[in-house]
PDB file of N, CA and C in Angstrom:
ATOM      1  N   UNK A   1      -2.345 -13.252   5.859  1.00  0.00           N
ATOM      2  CA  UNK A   1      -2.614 -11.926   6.371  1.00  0.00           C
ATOM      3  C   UNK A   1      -1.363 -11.060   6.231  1.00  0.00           C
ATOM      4  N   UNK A   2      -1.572  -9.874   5.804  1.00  0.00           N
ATOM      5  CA  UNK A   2      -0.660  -8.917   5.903  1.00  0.00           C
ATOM      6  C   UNK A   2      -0.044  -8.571   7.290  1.00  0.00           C
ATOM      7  N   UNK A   3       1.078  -7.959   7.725  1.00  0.00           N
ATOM      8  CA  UNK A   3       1.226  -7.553   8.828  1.00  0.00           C
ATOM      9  C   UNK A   3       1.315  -5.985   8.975  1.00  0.00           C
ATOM     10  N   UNK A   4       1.032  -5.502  10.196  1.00  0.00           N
ATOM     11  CA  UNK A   4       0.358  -4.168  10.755  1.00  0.00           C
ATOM     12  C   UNK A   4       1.615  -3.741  11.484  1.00  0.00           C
ATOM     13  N   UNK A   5       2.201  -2.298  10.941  1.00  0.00           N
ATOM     14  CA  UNK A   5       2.926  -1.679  11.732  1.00  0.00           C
ATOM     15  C   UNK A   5       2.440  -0.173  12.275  1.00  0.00           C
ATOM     16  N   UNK A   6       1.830   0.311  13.391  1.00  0.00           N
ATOM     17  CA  UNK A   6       1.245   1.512  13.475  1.00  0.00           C
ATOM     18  C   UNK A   6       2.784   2.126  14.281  1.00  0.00           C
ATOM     19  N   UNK A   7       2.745   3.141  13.541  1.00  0.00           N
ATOM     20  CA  UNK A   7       3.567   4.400  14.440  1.00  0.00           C
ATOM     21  C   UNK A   7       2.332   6.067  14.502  1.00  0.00           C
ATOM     22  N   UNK A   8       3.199   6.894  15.376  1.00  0.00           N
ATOM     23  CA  UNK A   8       2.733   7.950  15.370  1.00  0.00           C
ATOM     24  C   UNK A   8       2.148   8.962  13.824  1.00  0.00           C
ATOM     25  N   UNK A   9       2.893   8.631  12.985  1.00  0.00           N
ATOM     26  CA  UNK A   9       3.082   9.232  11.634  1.00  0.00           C
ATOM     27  C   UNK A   9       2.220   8.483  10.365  1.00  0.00           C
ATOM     28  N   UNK A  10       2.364   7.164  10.663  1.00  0.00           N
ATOM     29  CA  UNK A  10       1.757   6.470   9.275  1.00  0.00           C
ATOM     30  C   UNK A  10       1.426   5.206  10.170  1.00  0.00           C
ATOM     31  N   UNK A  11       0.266   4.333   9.523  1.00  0.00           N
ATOM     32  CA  UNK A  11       0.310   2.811   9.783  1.00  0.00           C
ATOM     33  C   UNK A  11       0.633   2.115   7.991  1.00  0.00           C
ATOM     34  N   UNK A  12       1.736   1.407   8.140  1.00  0.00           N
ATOM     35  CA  UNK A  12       2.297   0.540   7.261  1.00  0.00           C
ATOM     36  C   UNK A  12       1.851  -1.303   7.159  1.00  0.00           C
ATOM     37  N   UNK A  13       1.111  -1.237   6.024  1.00  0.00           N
ATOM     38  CA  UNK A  13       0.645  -2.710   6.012  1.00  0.00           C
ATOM     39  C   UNK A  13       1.303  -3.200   5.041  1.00  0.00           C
ATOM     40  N   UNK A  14       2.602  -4.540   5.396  1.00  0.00           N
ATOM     41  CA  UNK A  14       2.950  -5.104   4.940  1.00  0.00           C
ATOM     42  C   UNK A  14       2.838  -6.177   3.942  1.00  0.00           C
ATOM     43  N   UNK A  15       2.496  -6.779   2.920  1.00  0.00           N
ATOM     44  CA  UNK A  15       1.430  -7.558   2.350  1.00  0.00           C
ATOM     45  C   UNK A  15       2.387  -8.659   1.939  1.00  0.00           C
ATOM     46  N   UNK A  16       1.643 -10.256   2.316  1.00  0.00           N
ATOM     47  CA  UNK A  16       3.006 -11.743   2.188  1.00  0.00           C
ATOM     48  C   UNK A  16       3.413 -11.663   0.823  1.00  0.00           C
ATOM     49  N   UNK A  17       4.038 -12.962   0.722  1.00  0.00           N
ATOM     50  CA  UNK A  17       4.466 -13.009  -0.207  1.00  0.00           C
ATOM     51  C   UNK A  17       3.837 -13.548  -1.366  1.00  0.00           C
ATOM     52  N   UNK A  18       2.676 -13.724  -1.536  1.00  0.00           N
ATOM     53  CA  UNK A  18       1.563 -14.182  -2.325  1.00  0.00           C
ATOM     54  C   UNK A  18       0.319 -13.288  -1.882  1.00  0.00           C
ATOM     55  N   UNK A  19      -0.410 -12.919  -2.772  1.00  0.00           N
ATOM     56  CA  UNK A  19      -1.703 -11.902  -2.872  1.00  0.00           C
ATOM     57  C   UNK A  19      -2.574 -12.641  -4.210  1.00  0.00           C
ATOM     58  N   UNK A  20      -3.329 -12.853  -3.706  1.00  0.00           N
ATOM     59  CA  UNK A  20      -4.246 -13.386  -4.438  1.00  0.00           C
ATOM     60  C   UNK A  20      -5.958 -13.781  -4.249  1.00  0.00           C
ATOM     61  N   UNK A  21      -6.521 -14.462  -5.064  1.00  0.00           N
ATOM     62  CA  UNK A  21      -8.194 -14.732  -4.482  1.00  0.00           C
ATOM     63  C   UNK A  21      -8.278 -15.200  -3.012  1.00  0.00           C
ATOM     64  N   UNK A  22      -7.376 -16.260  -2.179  1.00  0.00           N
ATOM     65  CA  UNK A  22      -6.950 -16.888  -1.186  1.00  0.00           C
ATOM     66  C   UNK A  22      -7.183 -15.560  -0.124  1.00  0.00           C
ATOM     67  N   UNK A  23      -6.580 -14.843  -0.473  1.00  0.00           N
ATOM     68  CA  UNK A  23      -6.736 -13.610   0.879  1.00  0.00           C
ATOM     69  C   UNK A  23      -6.444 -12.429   0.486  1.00  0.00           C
ATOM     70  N   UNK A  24      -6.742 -11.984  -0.314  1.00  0.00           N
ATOM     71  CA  UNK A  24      -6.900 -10.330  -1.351  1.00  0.00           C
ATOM     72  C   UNK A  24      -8.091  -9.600  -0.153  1.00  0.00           C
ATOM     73  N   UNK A  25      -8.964 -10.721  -0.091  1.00  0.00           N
ATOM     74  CA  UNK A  25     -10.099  -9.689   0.715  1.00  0.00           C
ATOM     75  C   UNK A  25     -10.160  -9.939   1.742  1.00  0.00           C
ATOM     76  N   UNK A  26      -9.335 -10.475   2.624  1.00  0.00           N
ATOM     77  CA  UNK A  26      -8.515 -10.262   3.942  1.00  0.00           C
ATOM     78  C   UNK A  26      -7.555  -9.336   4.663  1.00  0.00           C
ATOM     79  N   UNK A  27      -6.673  -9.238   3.309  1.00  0.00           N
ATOM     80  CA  UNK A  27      -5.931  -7.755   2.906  1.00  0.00           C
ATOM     81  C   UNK A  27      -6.368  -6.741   3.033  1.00  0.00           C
ATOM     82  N   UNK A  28      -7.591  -6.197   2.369  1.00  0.00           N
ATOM     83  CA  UNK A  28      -8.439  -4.987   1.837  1.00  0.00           C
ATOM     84  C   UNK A  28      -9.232  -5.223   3.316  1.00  0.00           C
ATOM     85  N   UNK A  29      -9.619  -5.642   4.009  1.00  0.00           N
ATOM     86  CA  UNK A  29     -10.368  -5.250   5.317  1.00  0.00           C
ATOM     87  C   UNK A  29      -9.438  -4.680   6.475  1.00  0.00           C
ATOM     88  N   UNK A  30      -7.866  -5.671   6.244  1.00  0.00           N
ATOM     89  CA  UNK A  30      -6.881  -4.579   6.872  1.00  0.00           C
ATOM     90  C   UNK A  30      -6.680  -3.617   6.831  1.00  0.00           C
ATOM     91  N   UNK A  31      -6.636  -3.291   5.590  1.00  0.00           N
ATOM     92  CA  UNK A  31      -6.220  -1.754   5.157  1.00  0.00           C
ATOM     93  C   UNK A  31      -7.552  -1.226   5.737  1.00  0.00           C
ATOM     94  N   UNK A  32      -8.336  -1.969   5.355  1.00  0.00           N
ATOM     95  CA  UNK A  32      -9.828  -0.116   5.816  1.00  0.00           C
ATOM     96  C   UNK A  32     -10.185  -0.050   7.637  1.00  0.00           C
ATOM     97  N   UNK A  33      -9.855  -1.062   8.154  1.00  0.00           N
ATOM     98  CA  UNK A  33      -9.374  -1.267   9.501  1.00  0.00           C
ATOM     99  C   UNK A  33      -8.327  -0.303  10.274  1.00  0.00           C
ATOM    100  N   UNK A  34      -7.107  -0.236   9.292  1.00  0.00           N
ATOM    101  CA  UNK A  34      -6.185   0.771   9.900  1.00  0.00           C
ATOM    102  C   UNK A  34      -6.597   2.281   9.175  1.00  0.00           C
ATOM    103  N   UNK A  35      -7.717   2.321   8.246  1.00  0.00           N
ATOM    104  CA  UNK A  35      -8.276   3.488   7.860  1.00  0.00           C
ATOM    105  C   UNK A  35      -8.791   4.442   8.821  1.00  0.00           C
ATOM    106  N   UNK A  36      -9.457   3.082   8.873  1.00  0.00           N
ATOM    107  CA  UNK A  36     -10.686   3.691  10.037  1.00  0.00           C
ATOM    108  C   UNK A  36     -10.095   3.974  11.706  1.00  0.00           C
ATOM    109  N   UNK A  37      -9.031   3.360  11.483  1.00  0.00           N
ATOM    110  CA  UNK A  37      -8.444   3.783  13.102  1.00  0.00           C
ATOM    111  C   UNK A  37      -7.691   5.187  13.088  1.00  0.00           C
ATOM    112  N   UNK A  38      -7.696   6.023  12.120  1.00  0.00           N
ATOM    113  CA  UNK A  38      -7.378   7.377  12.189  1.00  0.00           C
ATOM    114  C   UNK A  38      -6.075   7.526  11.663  1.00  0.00           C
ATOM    115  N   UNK A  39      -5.059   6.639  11.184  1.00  0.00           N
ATOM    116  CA  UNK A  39      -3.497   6.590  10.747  1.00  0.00           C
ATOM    117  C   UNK A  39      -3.861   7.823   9.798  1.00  0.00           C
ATOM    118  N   UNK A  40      -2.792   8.708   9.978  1.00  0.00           N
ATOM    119  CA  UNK A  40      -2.812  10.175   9.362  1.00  0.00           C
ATOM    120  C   UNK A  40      -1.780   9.540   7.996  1.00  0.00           C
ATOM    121  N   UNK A  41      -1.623   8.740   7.676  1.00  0.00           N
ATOM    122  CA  UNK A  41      -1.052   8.389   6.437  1.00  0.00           C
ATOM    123  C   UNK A  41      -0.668   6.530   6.515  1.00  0.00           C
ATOM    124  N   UNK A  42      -0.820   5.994   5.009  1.00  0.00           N
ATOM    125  CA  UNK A  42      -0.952   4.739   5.222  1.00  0.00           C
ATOM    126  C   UNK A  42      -0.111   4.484   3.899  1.00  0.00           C
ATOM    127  N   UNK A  43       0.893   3.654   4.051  1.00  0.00           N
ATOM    128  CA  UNK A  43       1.905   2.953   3.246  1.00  0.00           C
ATOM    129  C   UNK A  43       1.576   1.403   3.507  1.00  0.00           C
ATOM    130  N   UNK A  44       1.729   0.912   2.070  1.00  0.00           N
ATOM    131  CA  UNK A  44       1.022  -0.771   1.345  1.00  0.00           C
ATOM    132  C   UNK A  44       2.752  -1.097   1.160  1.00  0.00           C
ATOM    133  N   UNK A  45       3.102  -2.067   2.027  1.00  0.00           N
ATOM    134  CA  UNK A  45       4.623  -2.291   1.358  1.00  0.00           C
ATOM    135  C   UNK A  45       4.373  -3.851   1.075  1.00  0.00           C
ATOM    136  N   UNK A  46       4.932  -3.466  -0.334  1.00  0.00           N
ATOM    137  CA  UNK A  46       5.007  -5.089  -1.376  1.00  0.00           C
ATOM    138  C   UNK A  46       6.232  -5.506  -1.941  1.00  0.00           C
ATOM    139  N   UNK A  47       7.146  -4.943  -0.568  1.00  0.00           N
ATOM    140  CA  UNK A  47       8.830  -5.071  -0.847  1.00  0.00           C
ATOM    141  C   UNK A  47       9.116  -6.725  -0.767  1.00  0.00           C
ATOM    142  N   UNK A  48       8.194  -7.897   0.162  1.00  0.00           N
ATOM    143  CA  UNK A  48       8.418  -8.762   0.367  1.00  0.00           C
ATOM    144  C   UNK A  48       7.242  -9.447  -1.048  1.00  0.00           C
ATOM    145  N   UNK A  49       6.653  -9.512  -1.477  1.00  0.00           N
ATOM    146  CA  UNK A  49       5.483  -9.811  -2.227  1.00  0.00           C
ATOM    147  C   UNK A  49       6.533 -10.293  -3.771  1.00  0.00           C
ATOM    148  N   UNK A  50       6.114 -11.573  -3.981  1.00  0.00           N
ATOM    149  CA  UNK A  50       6.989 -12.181  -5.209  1.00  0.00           C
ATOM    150  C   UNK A  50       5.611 -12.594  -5.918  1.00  0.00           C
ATOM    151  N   UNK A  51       4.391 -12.401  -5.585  1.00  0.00           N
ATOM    152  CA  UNK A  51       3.498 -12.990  -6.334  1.00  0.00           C
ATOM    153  C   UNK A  51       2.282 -12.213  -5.994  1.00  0.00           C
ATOM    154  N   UNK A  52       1.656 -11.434  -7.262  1.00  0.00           N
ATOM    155  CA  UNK A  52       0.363 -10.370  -6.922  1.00  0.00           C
ATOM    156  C   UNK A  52      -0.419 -10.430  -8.293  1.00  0.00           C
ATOM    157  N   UNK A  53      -1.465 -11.018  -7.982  1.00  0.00           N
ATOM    158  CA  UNK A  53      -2.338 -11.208  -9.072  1.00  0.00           C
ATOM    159  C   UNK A  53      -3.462 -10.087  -8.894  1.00  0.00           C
ATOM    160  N   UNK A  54      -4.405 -10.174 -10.016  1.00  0.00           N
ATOM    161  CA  UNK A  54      -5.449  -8.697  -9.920  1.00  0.00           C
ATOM    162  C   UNK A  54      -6.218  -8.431  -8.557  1.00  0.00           C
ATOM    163  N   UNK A  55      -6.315  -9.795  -7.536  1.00  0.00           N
ATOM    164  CA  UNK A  55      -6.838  -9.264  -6.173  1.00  0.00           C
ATOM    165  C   UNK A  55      -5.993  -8.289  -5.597  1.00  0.00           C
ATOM    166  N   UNK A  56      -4.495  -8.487  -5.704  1.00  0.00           N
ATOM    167  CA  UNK A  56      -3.364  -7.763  -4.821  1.00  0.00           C
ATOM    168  C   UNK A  56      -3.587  -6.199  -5.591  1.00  0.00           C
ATOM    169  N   UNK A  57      -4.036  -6.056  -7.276  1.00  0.00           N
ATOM    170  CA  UNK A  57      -3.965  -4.785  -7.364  1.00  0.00           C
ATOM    171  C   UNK A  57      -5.441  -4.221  -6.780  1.00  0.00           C
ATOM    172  N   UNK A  58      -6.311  -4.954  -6.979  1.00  0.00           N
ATOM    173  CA  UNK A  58      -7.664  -4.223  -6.109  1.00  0.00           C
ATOM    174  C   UNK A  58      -7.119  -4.364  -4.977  1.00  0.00           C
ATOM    175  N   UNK A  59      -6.697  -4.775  -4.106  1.00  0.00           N
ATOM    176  CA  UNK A  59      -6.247  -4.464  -2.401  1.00  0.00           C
ATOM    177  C   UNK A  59      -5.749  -2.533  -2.883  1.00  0.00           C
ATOM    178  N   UNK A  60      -4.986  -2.337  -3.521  1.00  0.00           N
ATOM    179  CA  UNK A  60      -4.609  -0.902  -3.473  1.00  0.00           C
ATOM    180  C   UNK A  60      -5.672  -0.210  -3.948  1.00  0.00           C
ATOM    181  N   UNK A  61      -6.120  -0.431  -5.309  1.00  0.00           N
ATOM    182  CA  UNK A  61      -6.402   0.459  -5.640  1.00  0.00           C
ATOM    183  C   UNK A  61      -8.074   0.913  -4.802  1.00  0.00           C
ATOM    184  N   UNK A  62      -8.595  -0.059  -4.698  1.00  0.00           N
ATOM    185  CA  UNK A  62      -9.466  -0.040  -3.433  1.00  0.00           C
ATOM    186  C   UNK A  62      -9.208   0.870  -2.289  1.00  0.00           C
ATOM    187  N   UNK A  63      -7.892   0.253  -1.338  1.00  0.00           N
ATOM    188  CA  UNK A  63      -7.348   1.119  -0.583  1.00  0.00           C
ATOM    189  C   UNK A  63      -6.976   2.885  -1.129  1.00  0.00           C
ATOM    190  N   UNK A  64      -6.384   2.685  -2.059  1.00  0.00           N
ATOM    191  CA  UNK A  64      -6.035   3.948  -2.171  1.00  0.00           C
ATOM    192  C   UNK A  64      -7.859   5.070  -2.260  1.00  0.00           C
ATOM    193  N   UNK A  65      -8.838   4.626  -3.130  1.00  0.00           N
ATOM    194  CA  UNK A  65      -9.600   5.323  -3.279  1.00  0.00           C
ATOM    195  C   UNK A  65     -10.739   5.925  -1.889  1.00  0.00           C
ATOM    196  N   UNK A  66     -10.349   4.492  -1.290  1.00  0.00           N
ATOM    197  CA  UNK A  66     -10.674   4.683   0.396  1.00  0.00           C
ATOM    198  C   UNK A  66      -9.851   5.833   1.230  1.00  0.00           C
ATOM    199  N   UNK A  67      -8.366   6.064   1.278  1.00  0.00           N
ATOM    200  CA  UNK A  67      -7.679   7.131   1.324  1.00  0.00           C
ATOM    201  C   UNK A  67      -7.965   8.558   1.052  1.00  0.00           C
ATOM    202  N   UNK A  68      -8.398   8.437  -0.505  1.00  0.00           N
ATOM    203  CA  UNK A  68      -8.416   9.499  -0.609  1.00  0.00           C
ATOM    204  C   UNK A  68     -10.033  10.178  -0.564  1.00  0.00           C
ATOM    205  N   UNK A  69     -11.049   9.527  -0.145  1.00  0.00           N
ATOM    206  CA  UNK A  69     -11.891   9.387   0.600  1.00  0.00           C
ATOM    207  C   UNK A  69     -11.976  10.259   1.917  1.00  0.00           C
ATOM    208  N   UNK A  70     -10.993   9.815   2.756  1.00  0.00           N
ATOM    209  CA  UNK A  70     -10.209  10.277   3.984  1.00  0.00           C
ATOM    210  C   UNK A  70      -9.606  11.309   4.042  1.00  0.00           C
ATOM    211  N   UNK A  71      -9.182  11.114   3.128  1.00  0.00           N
ATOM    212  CA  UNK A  71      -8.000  12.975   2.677  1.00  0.00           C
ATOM    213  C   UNK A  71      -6.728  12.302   3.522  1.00  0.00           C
ATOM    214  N   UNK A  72      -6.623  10.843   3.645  1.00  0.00           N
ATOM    215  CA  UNK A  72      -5.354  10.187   4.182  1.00  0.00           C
ATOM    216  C   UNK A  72      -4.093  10.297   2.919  1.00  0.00           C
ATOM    217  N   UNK A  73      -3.192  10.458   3.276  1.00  0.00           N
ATOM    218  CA  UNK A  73      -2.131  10.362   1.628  1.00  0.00           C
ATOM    219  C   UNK A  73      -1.511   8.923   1.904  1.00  0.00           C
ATOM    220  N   UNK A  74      -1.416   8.296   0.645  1.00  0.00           N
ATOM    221  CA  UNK A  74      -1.048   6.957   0.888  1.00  0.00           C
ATOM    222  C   UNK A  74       0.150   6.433  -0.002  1.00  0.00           C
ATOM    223  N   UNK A  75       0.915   5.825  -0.006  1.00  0.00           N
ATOM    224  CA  UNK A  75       1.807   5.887  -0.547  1.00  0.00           C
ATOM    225  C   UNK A  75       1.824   3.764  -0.673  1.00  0.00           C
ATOM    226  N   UNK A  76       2.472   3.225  -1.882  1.00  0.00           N
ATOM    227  CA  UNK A  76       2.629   1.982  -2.085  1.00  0.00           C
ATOM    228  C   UNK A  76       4.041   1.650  -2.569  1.00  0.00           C
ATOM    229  N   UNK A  77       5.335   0.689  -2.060  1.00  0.00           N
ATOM    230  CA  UNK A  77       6.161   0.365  -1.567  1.00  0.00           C
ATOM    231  C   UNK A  77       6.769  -0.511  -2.798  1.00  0.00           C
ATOM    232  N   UNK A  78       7.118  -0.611  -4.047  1.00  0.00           N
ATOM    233  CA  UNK A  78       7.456  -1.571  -5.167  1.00  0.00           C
ATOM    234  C   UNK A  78       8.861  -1.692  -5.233  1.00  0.00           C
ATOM    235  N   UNK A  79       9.709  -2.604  -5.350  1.00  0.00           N
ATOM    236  CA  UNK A  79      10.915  -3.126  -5.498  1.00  0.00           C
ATOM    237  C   UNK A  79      10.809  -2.279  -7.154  1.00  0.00           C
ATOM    238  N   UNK A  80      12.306  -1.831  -7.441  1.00  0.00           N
ATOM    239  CA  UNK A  80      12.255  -1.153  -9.112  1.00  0.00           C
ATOM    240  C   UNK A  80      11.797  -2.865  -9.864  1.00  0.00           C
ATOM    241  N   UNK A  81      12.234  -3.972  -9.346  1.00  0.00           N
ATOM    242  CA  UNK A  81      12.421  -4.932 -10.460  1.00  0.00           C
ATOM    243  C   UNK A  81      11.783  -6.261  -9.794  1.00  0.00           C
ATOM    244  N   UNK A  82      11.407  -6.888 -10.615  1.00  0.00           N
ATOM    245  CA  UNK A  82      10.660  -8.477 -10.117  1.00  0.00           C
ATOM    246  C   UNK A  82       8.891  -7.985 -10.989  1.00  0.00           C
ATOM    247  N   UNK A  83       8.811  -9.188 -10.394  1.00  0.00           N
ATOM    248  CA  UNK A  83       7.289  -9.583 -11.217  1.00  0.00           C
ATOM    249  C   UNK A  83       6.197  -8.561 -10.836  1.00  0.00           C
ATOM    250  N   UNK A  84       5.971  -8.018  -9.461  1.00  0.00           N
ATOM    251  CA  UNK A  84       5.177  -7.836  -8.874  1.00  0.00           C
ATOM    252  C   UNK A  84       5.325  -6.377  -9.589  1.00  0.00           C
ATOM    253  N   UNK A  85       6.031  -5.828  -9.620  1.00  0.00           N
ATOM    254  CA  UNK A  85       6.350  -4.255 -10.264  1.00  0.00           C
ATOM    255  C   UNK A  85       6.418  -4.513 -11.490  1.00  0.00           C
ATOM    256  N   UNK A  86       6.405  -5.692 -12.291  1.00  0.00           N
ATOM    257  CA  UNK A  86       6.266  -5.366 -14.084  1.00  0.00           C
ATOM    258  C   UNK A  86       4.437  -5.789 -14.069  1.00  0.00           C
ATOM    259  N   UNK A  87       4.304  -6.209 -13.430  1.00  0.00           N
ATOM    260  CA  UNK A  87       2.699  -6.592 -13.382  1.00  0.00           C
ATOM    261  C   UNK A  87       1.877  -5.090 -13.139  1.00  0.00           C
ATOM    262  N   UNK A  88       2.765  -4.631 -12.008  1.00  0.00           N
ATOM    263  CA  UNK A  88       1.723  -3.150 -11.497  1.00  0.00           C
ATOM    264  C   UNK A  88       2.159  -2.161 -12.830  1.00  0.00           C
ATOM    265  N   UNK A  89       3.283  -2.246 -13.050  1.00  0.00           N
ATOM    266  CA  UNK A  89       3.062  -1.043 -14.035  1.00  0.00           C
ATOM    267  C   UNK A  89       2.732  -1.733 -15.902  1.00  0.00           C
ATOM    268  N   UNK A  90       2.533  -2.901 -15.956  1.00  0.00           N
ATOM    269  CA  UNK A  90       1.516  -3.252 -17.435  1.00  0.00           C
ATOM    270  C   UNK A  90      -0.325  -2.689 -16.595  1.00  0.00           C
ATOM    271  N   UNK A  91      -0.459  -2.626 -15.901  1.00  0.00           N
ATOM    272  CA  UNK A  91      -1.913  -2.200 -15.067  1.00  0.00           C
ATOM    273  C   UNK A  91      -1.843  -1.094 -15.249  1.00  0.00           C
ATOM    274  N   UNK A  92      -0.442  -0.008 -15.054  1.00  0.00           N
ATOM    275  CA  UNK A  92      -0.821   1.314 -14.965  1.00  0.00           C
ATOM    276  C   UNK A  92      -1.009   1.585 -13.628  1.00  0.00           C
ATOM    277  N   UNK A  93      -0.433   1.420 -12.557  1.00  0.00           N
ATOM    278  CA  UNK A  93      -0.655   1.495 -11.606  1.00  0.00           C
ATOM    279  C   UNK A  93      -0.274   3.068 -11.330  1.00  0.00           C
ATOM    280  N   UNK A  94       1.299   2.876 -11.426  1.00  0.00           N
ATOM    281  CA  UNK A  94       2.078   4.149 -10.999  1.00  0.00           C
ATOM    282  C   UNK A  94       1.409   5.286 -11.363  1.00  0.00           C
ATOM    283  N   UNK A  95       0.303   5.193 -12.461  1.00  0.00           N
ATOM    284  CA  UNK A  95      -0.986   6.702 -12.748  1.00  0.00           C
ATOM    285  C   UNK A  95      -1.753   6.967 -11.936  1.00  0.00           C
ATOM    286  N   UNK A  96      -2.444   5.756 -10.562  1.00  0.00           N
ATOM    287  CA  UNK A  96      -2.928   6.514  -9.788  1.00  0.00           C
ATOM    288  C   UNK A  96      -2.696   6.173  -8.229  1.00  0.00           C
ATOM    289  N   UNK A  97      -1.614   5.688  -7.972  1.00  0.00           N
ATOM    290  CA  UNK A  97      -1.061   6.015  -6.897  1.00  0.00           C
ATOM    291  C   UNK A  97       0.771   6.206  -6.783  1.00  0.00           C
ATOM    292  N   UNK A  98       0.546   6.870  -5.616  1.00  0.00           N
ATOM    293  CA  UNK A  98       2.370   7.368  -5.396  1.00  0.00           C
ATOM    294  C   UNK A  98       3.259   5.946  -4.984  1.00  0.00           C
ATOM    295  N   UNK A  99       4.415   5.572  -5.786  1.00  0.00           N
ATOM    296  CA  UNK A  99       5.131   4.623  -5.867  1.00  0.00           C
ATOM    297  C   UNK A  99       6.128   5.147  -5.835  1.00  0.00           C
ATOM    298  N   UNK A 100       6.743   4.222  -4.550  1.00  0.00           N
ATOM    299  CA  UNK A 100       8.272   4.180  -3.479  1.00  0.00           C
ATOM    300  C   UNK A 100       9.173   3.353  -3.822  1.00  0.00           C
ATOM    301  N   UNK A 101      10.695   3.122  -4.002  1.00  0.00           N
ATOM    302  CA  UNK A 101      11.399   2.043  -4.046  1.00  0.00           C
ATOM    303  C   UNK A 101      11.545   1.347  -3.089  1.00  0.00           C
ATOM    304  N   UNK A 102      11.156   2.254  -1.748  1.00  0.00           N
ATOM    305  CA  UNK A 102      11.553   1.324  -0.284  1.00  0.00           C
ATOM    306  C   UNK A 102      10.238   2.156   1.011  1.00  0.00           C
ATOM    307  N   UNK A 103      10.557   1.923   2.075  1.00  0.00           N
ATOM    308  CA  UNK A 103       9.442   2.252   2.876  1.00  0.00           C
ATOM    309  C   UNK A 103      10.633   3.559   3.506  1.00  0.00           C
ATOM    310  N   UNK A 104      11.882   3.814   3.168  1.00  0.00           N
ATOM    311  CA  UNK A 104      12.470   4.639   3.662  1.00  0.00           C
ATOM    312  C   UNK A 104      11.956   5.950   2.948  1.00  0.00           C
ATOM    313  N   UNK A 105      12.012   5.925   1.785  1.00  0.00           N
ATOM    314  CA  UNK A 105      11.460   6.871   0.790  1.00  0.00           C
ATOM    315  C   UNK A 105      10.260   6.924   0.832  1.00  0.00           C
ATOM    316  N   UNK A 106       9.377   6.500   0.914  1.00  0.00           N
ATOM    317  CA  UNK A 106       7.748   6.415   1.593  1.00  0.00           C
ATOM    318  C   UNK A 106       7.510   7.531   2.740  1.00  0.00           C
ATOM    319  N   UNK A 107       8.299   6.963   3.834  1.00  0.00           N
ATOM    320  CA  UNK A 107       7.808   7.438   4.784  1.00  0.00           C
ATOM    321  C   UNK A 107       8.779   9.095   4.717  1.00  0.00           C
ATOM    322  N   UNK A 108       9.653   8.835   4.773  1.00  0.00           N
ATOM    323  CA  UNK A 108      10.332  10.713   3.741  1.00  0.00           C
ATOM    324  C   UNK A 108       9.653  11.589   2.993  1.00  0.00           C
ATOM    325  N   UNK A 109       8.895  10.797   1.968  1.00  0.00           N
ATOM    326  CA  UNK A 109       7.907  11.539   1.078  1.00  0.00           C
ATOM    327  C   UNK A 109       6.726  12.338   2.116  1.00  0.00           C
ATOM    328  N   UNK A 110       6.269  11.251   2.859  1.00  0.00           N
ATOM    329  CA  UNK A 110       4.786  11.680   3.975  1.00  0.00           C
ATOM    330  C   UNK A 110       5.378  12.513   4.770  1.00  0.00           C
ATOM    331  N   UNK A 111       6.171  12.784   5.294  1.00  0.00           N
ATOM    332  CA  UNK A 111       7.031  13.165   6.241  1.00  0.00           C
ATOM    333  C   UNK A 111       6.956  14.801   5.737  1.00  0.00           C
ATOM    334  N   UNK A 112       7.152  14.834   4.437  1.00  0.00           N
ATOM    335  CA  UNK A 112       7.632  16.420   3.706  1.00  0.00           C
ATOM    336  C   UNK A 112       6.282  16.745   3.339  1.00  0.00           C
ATOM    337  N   UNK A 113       5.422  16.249   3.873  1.00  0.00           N
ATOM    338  CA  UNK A 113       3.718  16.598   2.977  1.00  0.00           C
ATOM    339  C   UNK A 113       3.237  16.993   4.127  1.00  0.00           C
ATOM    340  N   UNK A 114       3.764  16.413   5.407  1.00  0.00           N
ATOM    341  CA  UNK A 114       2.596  16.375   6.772  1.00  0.00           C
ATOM    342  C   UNK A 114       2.453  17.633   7.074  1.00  0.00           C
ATOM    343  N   UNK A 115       0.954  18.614   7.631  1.00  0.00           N
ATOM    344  CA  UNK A 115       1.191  19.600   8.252  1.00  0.00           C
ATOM    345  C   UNK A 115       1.838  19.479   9.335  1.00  0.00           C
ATOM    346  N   UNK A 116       2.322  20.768   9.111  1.00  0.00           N
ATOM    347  CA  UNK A 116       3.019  21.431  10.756  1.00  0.00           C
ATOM    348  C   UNK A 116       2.423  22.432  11.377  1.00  0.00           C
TER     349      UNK A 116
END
């Protein structure tokens, strides 16, 4: 299971260090869980994640289309280097969702988008 961080601003779901058939769709019920609980913005961090096979990219891209569904802005969390980020971007990922080096820059980005 991923782990759940809700603040006032965003809920951030952390995802282990393996994503795969095992619990991809354990993942993806989290995310639409903290969807559905109203988080005015939702960050996928895969800063800890050394292993993400095509379930881990349907967990986002799923999520993300659920987002924007919502009119939630969502943002996803990739280390520049390791497997998990040469995998997402041979997918093409970075074309349809917004990609962070860290959750500091994530939550900065949402931060400068949020109404006031």
């Amino acid at each position: 299971m991923a782990r759940v961080e809700i603040t006032r601003t965003c809920g951030t779901l952390t995802f282990p260090a393996e994503v795969d058939l095992s619990n991809g769709d354990a993942i993806l019920r989290q995310a639409e869980r903290l969807l559905a609980s109203g988080t005015p913005a939702l960050i996928l961090d895969l800063t800890g994640c050394t292993f993400c096979d095509s379930n881990g990219l349907n967990v986002i891209t799923r999520s993300q289309m659920r987002a924007t569904e919502m009119g939630v802005p969502m943002w996803v969390v990739l280390p520049p280097r390791g497997i998990v980020r040469r995998v997402s971007d041979v997918a093409g990922l970075q074309r349809r969702v917004a990609i962070a080096p860290d959750v500091a820059t994530a939550r900065e980005a949402l931060a400068s988008t949020a109404p006031r």
